[in-house]
Protein backbone atom coordinates (compact mmCIF):
# COMPACT_ATOMS: atom_id res chain seq x y z
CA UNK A 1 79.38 -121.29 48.80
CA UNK A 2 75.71 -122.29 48.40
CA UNK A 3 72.93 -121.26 46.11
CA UNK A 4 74.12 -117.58 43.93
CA UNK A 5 76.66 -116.84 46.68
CA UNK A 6 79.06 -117.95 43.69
CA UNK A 7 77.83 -115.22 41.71
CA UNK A 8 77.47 -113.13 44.46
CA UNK A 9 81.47 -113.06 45.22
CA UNK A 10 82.44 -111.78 41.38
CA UNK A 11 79.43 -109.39 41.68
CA UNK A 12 80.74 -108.14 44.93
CA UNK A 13 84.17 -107.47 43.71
CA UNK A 14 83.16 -105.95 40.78
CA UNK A 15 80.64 -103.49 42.65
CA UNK A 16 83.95 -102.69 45.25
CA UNK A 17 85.40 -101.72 41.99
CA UNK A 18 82.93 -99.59 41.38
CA UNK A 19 82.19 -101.06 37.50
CA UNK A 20 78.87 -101.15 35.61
CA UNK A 21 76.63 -103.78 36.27
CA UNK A 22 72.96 -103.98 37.08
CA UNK A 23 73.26 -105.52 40.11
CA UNK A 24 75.34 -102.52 41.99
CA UNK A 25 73.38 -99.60 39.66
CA UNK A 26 74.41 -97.50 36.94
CA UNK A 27 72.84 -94.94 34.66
CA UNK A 28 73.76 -92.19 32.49
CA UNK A 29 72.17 -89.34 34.83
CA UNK A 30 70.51 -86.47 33.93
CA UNK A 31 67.07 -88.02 33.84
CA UNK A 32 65.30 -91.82 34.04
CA UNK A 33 67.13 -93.96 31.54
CA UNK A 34 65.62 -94.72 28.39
CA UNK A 35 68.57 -96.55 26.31
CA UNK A 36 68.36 -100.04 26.71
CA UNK A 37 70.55 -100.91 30.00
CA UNK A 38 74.24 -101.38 29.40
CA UNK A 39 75.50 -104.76 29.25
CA UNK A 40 79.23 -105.04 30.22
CA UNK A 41 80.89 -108.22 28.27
CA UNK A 42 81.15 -110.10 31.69
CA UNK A 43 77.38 -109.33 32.61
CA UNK A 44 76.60 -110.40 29.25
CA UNK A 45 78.53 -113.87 29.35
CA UNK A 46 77.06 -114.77 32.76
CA UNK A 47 73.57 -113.40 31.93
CA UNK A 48 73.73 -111.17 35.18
CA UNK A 49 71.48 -108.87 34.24
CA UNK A 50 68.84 -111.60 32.97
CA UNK A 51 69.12 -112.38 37.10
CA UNK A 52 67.99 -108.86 38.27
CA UNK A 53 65.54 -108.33 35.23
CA UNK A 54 63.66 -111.30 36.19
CA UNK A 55 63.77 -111.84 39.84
CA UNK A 56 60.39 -113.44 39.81
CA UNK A 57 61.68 -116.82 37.93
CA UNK A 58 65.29 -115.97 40.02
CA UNK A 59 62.70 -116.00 43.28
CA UNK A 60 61.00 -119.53 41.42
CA UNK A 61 64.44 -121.28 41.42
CA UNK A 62 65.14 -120.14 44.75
CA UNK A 63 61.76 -121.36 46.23
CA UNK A 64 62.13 -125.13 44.36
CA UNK A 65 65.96 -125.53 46.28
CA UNK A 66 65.24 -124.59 49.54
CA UNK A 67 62.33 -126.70 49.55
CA UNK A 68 64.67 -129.80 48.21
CA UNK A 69 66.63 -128.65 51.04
CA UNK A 70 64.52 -128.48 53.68
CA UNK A 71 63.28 -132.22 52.75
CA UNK A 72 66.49 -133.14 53.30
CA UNK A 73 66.08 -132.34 56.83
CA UNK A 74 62.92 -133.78 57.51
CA UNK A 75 64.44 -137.54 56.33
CA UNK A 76 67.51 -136.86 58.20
CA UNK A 77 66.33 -135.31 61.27
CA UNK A 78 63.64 -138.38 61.46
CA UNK A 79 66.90 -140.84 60.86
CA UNK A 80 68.07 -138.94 63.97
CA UNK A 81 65.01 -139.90 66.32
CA UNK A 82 63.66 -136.35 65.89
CA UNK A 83 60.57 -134.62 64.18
CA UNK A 84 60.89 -131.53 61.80
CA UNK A 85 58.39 -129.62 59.48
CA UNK A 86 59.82 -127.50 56.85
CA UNK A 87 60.63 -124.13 56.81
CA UNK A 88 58.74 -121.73 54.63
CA UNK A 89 60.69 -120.04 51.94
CA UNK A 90 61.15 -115.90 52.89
CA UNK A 91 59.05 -115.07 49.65
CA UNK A 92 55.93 -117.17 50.77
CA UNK A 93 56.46 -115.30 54.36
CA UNK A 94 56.24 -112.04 52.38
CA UNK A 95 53.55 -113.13 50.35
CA UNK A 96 51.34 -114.32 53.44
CA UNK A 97 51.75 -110.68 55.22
CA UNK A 98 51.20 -108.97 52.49
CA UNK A 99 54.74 -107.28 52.87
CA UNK A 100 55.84 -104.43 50.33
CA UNK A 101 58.90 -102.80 50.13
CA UNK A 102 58.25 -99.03 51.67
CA UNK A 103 61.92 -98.03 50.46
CA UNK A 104 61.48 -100.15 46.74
CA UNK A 105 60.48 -97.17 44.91
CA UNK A 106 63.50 -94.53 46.42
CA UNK A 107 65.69 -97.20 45.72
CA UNK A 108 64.35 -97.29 42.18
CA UNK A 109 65.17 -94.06 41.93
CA UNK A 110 68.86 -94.04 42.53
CA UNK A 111 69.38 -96.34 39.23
CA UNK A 112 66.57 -94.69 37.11
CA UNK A 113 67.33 -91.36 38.27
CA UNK A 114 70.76 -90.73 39.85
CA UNK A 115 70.62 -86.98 39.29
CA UNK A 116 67.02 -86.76 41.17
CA UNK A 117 68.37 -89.09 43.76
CA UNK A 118 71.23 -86.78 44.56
CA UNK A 119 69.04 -84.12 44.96
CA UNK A 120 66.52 -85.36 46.75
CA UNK A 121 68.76 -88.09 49.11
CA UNK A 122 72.20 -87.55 48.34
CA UNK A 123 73.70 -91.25 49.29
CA UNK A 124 70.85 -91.67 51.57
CA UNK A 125 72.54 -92.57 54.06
CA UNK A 126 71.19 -89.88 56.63
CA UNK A 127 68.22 -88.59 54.20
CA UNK A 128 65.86 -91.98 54.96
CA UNK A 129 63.71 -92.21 57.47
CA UNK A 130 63.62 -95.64 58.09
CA UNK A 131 62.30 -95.92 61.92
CA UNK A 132 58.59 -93.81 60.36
CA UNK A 133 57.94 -97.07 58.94
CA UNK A 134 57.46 -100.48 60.22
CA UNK A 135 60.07 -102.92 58.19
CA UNK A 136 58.85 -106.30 57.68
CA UNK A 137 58.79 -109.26 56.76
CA UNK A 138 58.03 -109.78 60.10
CA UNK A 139 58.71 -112.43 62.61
CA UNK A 140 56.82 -115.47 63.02
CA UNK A 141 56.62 -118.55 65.24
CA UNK A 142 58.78 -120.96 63.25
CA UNK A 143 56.98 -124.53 62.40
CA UNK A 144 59.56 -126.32 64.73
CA UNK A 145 59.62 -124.35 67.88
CA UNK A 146 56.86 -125.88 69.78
CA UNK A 147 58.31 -128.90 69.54
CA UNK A 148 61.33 -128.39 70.05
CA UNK A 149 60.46 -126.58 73.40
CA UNK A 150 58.29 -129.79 74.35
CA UNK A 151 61.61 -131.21 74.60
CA UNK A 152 63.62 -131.90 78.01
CA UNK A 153 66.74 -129.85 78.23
CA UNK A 154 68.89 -133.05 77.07
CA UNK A 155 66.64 -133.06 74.54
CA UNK A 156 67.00 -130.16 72.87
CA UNK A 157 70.64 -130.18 73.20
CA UNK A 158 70.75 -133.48 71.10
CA UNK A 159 68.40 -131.71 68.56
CA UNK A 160 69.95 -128.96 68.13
CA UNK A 161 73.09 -130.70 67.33
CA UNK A 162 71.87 -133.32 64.73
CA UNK A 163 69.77 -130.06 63.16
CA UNK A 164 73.01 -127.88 63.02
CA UNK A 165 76.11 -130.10 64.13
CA UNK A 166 78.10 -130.33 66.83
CA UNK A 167 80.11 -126.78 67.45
CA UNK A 168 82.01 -127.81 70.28
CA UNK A 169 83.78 -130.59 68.23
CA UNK A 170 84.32 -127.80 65.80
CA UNK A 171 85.73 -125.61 68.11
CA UNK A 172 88.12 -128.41 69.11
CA UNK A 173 88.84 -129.65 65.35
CA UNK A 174 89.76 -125.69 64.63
CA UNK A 175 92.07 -125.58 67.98
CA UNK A 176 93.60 -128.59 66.94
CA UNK A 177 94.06 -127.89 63.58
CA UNK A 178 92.54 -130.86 62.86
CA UNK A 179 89.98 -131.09 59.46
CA UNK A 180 86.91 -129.53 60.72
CA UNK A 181 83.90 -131.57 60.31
CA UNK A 182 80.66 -129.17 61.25
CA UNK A 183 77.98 -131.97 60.21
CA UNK A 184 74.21 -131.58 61.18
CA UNK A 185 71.62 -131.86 58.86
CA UNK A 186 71.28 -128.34 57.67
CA UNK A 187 74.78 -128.38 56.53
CA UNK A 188 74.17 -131.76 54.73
CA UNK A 189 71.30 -131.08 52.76
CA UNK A 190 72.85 -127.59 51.60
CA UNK A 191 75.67 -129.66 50.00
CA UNK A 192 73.63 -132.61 48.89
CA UNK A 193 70.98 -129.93 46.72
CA UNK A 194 73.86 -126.76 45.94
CA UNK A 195 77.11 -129.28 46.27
CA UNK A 196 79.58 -128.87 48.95
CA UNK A 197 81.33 -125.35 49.32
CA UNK A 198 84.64 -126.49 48.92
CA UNK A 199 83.93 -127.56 45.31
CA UNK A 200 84.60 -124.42 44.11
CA UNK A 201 88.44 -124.72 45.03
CA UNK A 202 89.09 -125.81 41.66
CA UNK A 203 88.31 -122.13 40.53
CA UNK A 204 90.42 -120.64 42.76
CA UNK A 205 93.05 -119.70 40.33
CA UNK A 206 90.34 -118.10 38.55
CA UNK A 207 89.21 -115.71 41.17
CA UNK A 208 93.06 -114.84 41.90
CA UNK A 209 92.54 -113.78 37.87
CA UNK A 210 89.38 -112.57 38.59
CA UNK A 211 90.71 -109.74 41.07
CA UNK A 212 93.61 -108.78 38.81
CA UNK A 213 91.19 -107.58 36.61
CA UNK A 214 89.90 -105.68 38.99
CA UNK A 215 93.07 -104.03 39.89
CA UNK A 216 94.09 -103.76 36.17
CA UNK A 217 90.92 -101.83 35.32
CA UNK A 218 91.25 -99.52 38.55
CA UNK A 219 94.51 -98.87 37.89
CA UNK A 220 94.15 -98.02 34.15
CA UNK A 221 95.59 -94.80 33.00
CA UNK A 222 92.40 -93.35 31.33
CA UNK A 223 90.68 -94.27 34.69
CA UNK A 224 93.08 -93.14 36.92
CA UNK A 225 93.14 -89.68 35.12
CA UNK A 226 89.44 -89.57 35.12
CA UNK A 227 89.12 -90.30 39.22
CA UNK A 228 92.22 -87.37 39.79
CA UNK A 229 89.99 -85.10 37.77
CA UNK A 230 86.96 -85.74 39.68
CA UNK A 231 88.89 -85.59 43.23
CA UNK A 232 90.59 -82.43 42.24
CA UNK A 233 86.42 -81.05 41.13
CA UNK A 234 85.48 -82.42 44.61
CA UNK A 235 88.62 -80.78 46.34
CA UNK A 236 87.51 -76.86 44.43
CA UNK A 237 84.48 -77.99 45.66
CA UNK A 238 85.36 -77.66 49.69
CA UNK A 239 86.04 -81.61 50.08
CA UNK A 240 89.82 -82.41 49.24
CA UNK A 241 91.96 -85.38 49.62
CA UNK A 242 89.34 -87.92 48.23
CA UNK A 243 91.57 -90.60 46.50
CA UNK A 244 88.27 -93.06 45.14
CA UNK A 245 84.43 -92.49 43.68
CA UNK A 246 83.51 -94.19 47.17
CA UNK A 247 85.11 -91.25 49.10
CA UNK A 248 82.52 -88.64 48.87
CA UNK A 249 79.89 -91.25 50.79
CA UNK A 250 82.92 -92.34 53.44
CA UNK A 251 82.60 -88.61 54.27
CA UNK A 252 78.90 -88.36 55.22
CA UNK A 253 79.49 -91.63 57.22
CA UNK A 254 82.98 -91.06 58.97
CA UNK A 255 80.81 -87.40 60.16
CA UNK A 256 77.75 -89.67 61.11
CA UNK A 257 80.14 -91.76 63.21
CA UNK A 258 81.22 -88.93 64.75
CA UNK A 259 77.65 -87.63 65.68
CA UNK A 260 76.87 -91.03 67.68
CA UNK A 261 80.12 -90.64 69.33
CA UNK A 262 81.31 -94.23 67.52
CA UNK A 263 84.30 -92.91 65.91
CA UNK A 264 85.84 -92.26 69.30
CA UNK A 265 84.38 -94.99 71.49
CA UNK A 266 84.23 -98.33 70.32
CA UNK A 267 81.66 -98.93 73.00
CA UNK A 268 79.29 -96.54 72.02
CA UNK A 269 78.69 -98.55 68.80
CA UNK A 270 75.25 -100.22 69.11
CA UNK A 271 76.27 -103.92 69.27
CA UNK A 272 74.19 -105.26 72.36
CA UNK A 273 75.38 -107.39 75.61
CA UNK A 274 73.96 -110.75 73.96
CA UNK A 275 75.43 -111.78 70.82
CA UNK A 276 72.34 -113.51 70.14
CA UNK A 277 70.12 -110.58 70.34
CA UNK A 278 68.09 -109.78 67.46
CA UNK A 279 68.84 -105.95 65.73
CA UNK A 280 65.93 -104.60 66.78
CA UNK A 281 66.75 -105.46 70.47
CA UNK A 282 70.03 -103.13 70.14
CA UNK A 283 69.99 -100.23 71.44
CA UNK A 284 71.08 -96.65 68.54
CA UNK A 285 71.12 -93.34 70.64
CA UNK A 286 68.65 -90.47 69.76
CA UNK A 287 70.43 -87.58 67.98
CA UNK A 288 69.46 -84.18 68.43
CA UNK A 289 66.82 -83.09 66.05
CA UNK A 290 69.42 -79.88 64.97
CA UNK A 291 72.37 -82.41 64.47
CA UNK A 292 70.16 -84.47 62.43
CA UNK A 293 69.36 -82.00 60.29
CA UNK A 294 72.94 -80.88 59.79
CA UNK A 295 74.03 -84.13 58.97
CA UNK A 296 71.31 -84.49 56.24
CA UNK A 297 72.32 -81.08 54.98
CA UNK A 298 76.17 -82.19 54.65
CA UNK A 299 75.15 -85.34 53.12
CA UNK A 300 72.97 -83.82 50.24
CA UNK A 301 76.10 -81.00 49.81
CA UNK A 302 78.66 -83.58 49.40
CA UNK A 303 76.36 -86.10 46.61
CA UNK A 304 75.16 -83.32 44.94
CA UNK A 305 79.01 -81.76 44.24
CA UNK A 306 79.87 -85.52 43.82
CA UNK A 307 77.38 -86.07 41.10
CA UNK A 308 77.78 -82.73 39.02
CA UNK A 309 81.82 -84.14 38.72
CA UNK A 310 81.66 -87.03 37.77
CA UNK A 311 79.11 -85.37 35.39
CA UNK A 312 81.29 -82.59 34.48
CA UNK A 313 84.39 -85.18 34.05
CA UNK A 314 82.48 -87.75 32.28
CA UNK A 315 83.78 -90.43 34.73
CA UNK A 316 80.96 -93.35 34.34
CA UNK A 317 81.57 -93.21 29.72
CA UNK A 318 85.62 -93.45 31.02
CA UNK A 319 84.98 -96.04 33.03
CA UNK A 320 82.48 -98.11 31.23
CA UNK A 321 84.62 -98.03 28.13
CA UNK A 322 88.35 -99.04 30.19
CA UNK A 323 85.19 -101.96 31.70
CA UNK A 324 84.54 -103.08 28.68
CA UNK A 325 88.00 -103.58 26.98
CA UNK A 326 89.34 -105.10 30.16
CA UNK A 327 86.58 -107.45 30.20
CA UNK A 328 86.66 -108.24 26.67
CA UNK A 329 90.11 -109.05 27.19
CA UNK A 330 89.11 -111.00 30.18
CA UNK A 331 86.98 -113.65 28.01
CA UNK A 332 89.45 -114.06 25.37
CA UNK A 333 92.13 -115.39 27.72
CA UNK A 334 90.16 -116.94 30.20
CA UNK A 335 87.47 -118.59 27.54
CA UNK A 336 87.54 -122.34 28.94
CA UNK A 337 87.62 -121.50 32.36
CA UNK A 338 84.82 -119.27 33.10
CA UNK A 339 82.81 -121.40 30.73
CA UNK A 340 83.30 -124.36 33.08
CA UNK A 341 82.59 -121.69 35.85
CA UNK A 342 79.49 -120.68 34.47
CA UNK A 343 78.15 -124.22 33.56
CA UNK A 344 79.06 -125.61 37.34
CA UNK A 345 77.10 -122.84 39.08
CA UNK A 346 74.40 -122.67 36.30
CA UNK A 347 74.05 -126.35 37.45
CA UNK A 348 74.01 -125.61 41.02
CA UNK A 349 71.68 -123.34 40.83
CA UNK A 350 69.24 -125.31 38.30
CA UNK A 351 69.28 -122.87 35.38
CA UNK A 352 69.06 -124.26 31.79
């Protein structure tokens, strides 16, 4: 793992869990928030939040490594016979074209607001238009391409290999089930600046901890009860047989999947003939205006009777207070070893 991705895989699993944390959203509903956002003891002890709340200085630390990184290459692509000029960082892209968000402020919404979100979006999964605007950042010619291009075919062969390693010697490594090697000098000056990936293998009794928490706080009794109370809400409500707080959204998608035609042809699903191809190059059929319209309809049915029970069941208090004692618990036996965990990425990542 390089950079946050160490964060990244605890925040994911917690998010699949469905818990509180400011990185996956949250909120009390019923209106914007106005209570100071809830802290859950792990968010606390890793100072998660403080990483969303100020993603400016997050964005500042971000900027200073890739730069280390990418003067890395530029010494060890020279020691390979080759020239390089560094990347730019994706904020300083954004910055130069003036890029904003279009979506940043619906988004917003859906943490602020979760009962206006419903209404307005549902999930929005169906309910955003996203092709009536133009998404940047967009593409630009990279710093390296002309020159690499000025390059015989040999050439850029050999370049491409000291630049990202040789992949057919991986290949064979893998087949062989020899120790695979994937050198190259991107790889090398991501470990030399975040520390090679498999450093974290010494934590890896700690995740296996890490995700029987999870299980321990979906599995809880008080939870449990709450999610049966909200499926059997959603089931009087004309949607039964929904066994997680996820369920309601797998609906509106399993029925969009079935408007493209994806759920019963694998080929159908818009992956395009070169591998390499960028997404907008692939190729999403045009639904009928009516069936887009019905699917927006069914999505904003299904969140809206999926908000009012988990409002009407109180599932988010349940589950922020079974959270909280788990994770309380969590720290108290585990003390030494996410402390190390936290100082070792806090140090990869150049935080104080």
């Amino acid at each position: 793992m390089t950079c946050a991705r160490g964060w990244y895989r605890l925040i994911a699993g917690a998010c699949a869990a469905g818990l509180v944390l400011a990185g996956c959203g949250g909120g009390d509903g019923g209106g914007p928030v106005e209570e100071p956002e809830y802290r859950s003891p792990l968010a606390e002890f890793f100072g998660w939040n403080d990483r969303w709340d100020d993603q400016d200085e997050f964005s500042e630390q971000e900027r200073q490594r890739h730069y280390e990184v990418q003067d890395y290459i530029v010494a060890c692509m020279e020691e390979a016979g080759f020239e390089y000029q560094p990347e730019p960082f994706w904020a300083d892209i954004q910055e130069s074209q003036g890029y904003v968000d279009p979506f940043e402020e619906v988004w917003r919404l859906r943490y602020e607001d979760p009962e206006a979100f419903a209404k307005e979006y549902g999930y929005g999964v169906t309910t955003i238009d996203y092709d009536e605007v133009e998404i940047g950042p967009w593409e630009t010619p990279g710093p390296n391409d002309d020159y690499r291009e000025s390059l015989s075919g040999a050439a850029q062969l050999e370049y491409d290999k000291a630049l990202w390693g040789d992949w057919e010697e991986v290949e064979e490594a893998a087949e062989a089930g020899d120790p695979v090697e994937i050198g190259g000098c991107q790889n090398k000056a991501f470990d030399a600046v975040y520390g090679s990936g498999d450093e974290d293998s010494r934590f890896e009794a700690l995740y296996e901890e890490w995700d029987k928490l999870y299980d321990r706080i979906e599995n809880d009794p008080r939870l449990v009860e709450a999610v049966q109370a909200w499926s059997d809400c959603m089931a009087d409500a004309g949607y039964p047989d929904l066994e997680d707080l996820y369920a309601g959204e797998n609906l509106v998608y399993q029925r969009q999947s079935e408007a493209y035609g994806w759920d019963d042809d694998p080929e159908a699903l818009p992956v395009p003939e070169d591998p390499e191809a960028e997404p907008e190059e692939w190729t999403v059929p045009e639904l009928d205006p009516q069936v887009k319209a019905e699917l927006r309809e069914f999505e904003l049915e299904v969140a809206w009777a999926d908000y009012e029970c988990q409002q009407e069941h109180d599932v988010e208090r349940v589950q922020r207070e079974v959270q909280h004692a788990h994770e309380e618990q969590f720290i108290e036996d585990h003390r030494a070893d996410l402390e190390a965990y936290r100082d070792w990425m806090n140090q990869r990542e150049g935080v104080a």
